[in-house]
Protein backbone atom coordinates (compact mmCIF):
# COMPACT_ATOMS: atom_id res chain seq x y z
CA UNK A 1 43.90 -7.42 -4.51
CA UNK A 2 39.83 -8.12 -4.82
CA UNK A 3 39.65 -6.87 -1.10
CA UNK A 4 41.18 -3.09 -2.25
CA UNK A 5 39.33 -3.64 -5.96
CA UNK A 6 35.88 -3.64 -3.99
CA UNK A 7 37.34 -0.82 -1.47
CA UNK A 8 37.69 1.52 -4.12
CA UNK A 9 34.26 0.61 -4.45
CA UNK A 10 34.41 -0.86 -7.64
CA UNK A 11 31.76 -4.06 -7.60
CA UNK A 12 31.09 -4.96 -11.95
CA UNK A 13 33.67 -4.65 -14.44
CA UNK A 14 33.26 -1.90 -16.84
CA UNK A 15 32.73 -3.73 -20.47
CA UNK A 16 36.50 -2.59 -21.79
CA UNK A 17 38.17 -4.24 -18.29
CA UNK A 18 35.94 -7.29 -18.74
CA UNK A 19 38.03 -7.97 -22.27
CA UNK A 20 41.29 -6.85 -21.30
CA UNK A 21 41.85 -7.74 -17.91
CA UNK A 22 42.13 -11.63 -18.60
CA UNK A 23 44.71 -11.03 -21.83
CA UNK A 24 46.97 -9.03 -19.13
CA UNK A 25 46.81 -11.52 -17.00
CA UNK A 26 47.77 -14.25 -19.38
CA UNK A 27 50.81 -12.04 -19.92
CA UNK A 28 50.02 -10.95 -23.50
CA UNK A 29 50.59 -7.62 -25.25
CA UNK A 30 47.04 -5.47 -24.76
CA UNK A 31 45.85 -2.59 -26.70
CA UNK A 32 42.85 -0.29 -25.61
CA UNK A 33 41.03 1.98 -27.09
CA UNK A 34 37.77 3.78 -25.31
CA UNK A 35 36.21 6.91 -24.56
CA UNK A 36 37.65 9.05 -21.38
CA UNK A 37 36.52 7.44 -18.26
CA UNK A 38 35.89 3.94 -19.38
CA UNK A 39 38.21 2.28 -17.20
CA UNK A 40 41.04 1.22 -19.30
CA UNK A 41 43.68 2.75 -16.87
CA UNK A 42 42.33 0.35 -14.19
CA UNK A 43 42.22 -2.66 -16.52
CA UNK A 44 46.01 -2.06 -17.13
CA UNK A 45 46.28 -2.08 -13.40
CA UNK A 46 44.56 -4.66 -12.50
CA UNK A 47 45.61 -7.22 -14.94
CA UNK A 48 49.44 -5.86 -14.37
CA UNK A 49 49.35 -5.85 -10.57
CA UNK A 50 48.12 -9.64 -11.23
CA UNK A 51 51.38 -10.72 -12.57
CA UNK A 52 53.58 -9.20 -9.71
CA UNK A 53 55.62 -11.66 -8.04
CA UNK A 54 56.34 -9.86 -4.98
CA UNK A 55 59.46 -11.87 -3.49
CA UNK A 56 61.28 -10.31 -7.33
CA UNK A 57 62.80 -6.83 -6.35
CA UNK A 58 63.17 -5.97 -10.17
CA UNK A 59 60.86 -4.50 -12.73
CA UNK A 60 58.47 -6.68 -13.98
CA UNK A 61 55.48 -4.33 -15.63
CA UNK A 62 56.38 -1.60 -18.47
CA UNK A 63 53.49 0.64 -18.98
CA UNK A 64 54.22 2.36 -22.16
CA UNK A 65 52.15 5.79 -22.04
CA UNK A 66 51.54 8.44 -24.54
CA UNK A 67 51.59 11.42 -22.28
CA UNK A 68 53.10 13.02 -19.34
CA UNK A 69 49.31 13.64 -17.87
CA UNK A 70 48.20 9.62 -18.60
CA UNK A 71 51.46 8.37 -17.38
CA UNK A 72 50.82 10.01 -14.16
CA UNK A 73 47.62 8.35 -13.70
CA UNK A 74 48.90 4.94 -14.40
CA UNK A 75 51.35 5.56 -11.62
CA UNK A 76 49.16 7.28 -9.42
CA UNK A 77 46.30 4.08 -10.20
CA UNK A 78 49.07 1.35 -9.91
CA UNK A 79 49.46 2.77 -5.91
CA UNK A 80 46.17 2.76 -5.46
CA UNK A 81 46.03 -0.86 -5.80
C-alpha cells in the first residue's frame, strides 16, 4: 500500500490524515471534519484499506457518506489505492 501511497505522489501526511489514519487503523469509529481538499477522503482510505484482510471475500469496510457526489469519491479513492 506505501508503494501506490507514494505513487500517487503523496510523500507527508496532510495534518487531518496524520490524526485519523492511526484511529482507523486501530479499528475505531472516526469522525472528520475539515475544509474541502484537506485530505480526509484519503485518510478514510488509507486507514480502511489497512484493515482489509484480503483472503475474506465479504464486506469488511462501511463508508457511511452524506452525498451521492462524496460517496463517489470514496469509491472512486478506495480504487485508487
Amino acid at each position: 500500500m506505501l508503494k501506490g501511497i507514494h505513487a500517487l505522489g503523496l510523500e507527508k501526511p496532510a495534518g487531518i490524515q496524520q490524526k485519523a489514519i492511526i484511529p482507523c487503523v486501530k479499528g475505531r469509529d472516526v469522525i472528520l471534519q475539515a475544509q474541502s481538499g484537506m485530505g480526509k477522503t484519503a485518510a478514510f482510505s488509507i486507514g480502511s484499506l489497512q484493515q482489509i484482510d484480503v483472503n475474506i471475500m465479504d464486506v469488511q469496510v462501511l463508508v457511511v457518506a452524506p452525498t451521492r457526489e462524496l460517496a463517489e469519491q470514496v469509491s472512486l479513492t478506495n480504487t485508487m489505492y
